[in-house]
N, C-alpha and C. Protein backbone atom coordinates (compact mmCIF):
# COMPACT_ATOMS: atom_id res chain seq x y z
N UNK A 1 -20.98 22.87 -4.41
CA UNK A 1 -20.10 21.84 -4.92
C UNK A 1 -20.11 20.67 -3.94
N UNK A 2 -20.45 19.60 -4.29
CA UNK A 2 -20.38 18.12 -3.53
C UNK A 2 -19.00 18.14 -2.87
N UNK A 3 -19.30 17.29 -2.05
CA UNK A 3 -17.87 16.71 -1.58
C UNK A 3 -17.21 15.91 -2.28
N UNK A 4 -17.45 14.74 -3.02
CA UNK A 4 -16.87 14.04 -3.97
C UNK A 4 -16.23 15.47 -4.82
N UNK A 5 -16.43 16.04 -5.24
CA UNK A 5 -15.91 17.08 -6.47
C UNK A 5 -14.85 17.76 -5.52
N UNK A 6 -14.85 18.63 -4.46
CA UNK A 6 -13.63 18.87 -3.97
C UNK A 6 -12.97 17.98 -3.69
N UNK A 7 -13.24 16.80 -3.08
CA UNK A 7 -11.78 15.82 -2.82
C UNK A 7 -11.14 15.78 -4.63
N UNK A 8 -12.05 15.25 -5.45
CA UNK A 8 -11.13 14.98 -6.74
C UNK A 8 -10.28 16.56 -7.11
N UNK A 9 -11.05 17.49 -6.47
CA UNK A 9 -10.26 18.40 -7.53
C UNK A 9 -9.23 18.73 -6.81
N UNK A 10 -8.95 18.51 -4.84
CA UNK A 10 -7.92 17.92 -3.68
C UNK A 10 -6.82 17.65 -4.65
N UNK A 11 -7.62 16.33 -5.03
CA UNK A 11 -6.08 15.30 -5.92
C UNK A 11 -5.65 15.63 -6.91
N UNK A 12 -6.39 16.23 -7.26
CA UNK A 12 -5.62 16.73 -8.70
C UNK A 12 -4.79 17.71 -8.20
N UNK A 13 -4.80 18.51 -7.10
CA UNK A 13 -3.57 19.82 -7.34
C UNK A 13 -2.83 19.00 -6.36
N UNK A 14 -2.90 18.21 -5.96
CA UNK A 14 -2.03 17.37 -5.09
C UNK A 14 -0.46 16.88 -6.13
N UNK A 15 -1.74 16.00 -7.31
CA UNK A 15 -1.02 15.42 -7.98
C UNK A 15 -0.33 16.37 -9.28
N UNK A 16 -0.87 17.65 -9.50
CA UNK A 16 0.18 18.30 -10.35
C UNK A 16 0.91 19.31 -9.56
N UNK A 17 1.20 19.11 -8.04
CA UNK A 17 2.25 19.88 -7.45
C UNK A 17 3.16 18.76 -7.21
N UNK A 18 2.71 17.45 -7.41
CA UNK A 18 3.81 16.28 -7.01
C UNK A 18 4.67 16.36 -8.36
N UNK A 19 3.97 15.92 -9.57
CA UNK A 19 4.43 16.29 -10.63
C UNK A 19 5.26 17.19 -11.07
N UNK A 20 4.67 18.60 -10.85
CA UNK A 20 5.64 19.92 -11.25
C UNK A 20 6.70 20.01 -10.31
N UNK A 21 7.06 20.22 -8.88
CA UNK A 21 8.18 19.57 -8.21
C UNK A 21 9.24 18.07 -7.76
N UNK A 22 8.43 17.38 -8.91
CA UNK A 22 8.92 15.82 -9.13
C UNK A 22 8.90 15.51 -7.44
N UNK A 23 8.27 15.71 -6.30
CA UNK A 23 7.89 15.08 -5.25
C UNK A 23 7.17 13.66 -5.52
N UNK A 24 7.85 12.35 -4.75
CA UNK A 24 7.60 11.55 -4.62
C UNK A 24 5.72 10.61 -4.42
N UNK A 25 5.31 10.40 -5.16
CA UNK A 25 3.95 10.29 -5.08
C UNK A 25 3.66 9.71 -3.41
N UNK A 26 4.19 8.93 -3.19
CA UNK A 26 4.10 8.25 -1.57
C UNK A 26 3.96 9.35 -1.03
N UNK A 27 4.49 10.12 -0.96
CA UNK A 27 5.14 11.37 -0.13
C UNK A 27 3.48 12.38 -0.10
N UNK A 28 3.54 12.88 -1.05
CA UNK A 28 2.52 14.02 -1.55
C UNK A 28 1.06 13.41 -1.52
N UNK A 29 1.00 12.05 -2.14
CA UNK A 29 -0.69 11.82 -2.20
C UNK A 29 -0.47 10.86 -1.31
N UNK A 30 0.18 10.46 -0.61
CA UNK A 30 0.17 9.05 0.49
C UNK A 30 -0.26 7.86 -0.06
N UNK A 31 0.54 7.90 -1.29
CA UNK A 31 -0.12 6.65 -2.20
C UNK A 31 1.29 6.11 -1.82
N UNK A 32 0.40 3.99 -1.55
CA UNK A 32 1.53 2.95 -1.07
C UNK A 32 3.17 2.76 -1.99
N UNK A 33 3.97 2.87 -1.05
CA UNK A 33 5.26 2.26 -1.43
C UNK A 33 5.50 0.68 -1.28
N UNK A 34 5.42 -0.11 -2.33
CA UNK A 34 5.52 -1.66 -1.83
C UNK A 34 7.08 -1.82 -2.03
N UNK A 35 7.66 -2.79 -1.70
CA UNK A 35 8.77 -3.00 -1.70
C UNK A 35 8.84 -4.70 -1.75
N UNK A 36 9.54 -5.19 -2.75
CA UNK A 36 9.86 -6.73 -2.61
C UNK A 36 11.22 -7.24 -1.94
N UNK A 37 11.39 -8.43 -1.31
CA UNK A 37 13.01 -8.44 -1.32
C UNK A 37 12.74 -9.94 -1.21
N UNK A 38 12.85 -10.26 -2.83
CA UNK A 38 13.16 -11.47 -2.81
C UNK A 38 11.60 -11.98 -3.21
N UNK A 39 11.53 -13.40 -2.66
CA UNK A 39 10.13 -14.28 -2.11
C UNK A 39 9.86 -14.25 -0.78
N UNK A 40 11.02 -13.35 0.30
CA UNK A 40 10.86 -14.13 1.44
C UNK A 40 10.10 -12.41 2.43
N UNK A 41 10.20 -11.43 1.83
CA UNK A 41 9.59 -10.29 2.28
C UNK A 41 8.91 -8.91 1.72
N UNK A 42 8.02 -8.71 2.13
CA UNK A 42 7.16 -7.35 1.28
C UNK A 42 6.89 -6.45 2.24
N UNK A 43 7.68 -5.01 2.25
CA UNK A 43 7.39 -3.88 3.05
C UNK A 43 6.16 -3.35 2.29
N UNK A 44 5.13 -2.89 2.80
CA UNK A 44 4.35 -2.15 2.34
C UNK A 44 3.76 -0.43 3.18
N UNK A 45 4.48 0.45 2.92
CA UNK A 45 4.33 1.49 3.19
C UNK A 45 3.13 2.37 2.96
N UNK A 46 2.35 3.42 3.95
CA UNK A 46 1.56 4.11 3.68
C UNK A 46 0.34 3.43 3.58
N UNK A 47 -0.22 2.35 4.67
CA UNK A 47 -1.03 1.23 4.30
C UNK A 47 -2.28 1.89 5.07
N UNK A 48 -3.64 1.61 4.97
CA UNK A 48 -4.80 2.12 5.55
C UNK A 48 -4.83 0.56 6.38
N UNK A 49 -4.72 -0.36 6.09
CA UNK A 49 -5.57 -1.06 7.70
C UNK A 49 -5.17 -2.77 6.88
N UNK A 50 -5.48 -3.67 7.29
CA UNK A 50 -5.34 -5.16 7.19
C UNK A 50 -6.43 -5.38 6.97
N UNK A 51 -7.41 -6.30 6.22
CA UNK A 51 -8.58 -6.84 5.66
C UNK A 51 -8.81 -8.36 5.95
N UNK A 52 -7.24 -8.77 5.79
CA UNK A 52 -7.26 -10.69 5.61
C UNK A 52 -6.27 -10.79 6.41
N UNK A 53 -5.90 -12.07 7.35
CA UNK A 53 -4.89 -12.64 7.67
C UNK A 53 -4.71 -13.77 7.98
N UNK A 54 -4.02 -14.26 7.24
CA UNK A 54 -3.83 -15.95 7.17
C UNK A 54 -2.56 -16.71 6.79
N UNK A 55 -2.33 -17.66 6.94
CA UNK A 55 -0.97 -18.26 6.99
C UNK A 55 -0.62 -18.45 5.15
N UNK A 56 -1.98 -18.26 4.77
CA UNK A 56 -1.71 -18.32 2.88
C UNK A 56 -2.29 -16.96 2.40
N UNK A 57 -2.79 -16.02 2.85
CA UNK A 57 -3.02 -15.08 2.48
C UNK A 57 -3.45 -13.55 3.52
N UNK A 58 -2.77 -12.25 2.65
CA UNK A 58 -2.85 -11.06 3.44
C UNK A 58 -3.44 -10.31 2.21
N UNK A 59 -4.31 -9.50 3.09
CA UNK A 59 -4.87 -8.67 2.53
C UNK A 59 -4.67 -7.52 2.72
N UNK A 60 -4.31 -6.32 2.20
CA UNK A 60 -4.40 -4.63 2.91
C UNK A 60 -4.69 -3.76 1.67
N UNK A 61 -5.23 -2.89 2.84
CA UNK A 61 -5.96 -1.83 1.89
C UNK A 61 -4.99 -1.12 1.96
N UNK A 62 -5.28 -0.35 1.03
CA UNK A 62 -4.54 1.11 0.83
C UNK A 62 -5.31 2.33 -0.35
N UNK A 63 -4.38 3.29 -0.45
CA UNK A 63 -5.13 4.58 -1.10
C UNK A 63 -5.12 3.97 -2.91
N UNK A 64 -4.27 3.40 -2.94
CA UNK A 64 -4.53 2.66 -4.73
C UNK A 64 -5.32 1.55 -4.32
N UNK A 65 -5.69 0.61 -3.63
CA UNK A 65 -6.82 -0.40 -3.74
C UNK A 65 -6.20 -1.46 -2.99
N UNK A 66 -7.05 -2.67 -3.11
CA UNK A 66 -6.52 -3.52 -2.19
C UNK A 66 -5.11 -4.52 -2.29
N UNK A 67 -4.31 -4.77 -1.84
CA UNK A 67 -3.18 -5.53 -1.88
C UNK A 67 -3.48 -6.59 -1.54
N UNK A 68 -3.05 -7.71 -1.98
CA UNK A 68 -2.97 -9.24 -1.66
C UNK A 68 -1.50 -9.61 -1.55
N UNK A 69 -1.06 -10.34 -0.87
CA UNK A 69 0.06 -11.20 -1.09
C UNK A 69 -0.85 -12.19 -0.21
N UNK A 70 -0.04 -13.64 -1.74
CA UNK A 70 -0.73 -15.19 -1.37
C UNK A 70 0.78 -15.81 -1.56
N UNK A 71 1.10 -16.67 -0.18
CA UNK A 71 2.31 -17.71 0.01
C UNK A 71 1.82 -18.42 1.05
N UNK A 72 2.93 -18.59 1.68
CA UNK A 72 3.19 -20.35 2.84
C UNK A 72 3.47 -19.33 3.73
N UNK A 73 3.15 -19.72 5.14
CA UNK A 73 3.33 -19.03 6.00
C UNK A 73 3.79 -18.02 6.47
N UNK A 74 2.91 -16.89 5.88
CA UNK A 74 3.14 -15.69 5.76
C UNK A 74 2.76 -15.51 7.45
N UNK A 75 3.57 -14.09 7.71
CA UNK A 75 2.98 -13.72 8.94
C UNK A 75 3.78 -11.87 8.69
N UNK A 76 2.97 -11.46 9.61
CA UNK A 76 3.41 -10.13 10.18
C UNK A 76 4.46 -10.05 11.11
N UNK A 77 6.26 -9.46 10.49
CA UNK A 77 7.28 -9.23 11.31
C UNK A 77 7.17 -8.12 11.96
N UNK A 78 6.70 -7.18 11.29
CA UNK A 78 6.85 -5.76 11.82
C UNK A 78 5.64 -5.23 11.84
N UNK A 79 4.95 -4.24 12.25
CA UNK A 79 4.07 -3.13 12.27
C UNK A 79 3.90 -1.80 12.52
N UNK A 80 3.41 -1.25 12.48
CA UNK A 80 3.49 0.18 12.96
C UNK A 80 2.23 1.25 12.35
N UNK A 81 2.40 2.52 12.47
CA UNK A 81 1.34 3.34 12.13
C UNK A 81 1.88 3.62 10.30
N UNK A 82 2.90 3.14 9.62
CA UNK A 82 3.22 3.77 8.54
C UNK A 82 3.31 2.64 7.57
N UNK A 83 3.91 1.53 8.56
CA UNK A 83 3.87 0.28 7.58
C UNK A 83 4.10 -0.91 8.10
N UNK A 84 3.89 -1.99 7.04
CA UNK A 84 4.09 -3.20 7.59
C UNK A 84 4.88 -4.27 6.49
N UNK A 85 5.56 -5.13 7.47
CA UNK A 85 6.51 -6.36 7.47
C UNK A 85 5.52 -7.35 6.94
N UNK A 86 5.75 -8.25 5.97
CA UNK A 86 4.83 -9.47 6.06
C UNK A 86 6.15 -10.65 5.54
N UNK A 87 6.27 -11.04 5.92
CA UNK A 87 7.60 -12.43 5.81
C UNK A 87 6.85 -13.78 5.31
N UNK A 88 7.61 -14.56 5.13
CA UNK A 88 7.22 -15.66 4.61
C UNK A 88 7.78 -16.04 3.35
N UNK A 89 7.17 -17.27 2.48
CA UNK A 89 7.33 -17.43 1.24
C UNK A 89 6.02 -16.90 -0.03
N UNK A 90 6.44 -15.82 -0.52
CA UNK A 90 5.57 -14.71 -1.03
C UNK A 90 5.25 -15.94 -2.40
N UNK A 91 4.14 -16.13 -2.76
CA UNK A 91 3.99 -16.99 -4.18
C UNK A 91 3.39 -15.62 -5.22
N UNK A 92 2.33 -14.97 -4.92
CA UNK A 92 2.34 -13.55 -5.82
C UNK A 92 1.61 -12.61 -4.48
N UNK A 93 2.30 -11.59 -5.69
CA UNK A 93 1.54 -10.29 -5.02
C UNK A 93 0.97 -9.57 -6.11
N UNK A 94 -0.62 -9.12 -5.64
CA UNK A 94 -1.22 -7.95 -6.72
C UNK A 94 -1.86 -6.95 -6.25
N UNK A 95 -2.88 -5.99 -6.81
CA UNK A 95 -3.64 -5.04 -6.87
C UNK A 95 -5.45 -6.05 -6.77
N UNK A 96 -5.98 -5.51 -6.59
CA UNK A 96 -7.50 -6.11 -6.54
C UNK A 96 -8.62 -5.03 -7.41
């Protein structure tokens, strides 16, 4: 059996033990928690690494795909090994 085939079949009992004990997907598959507050901040939890950084645009990866947030002088408040702060004036945020 490949490795690709055990990781998927990994996620799958990952994801129907998250399911059948209603455990939090963040939690169980380490899939991102984003959080908005407002225009002026975006927590993004459970993040794999930074890609872009710029005063109009951030980039981060994560286990669902890449994140963008594009505004005005965005910057990094916080950091850490679990998550990160990005402040500023948020104009959108998406998936890639």
């Amino acid at each position: 059996m490949g490795k690709r085939l055990k990781k998927a079949k990994r996620a799958d009992i990952k994801k129907n033990i998250s399911e059948t004990f209603e455990l939090p997907g963040e939690v169980v598959l380490n899939m991102p928690l984003i959080s908005l507050r407002g225009r002026e901040e975006a927590v993004i939890e459970n993040y794999r690494g930074i890609i872009e950084y710029s005063p109009d645009r951030i980039r981060i990866n994560t286990t669902a795909g890449i994140f963008r947030l594009t505004g005005e002088n965005l910057f990094i408040k916080c950091l850490d090994a679990d998550n990160i702060v990005v402040a500023g004036k948020i104009i959108s945020a998406e998936f890639l």
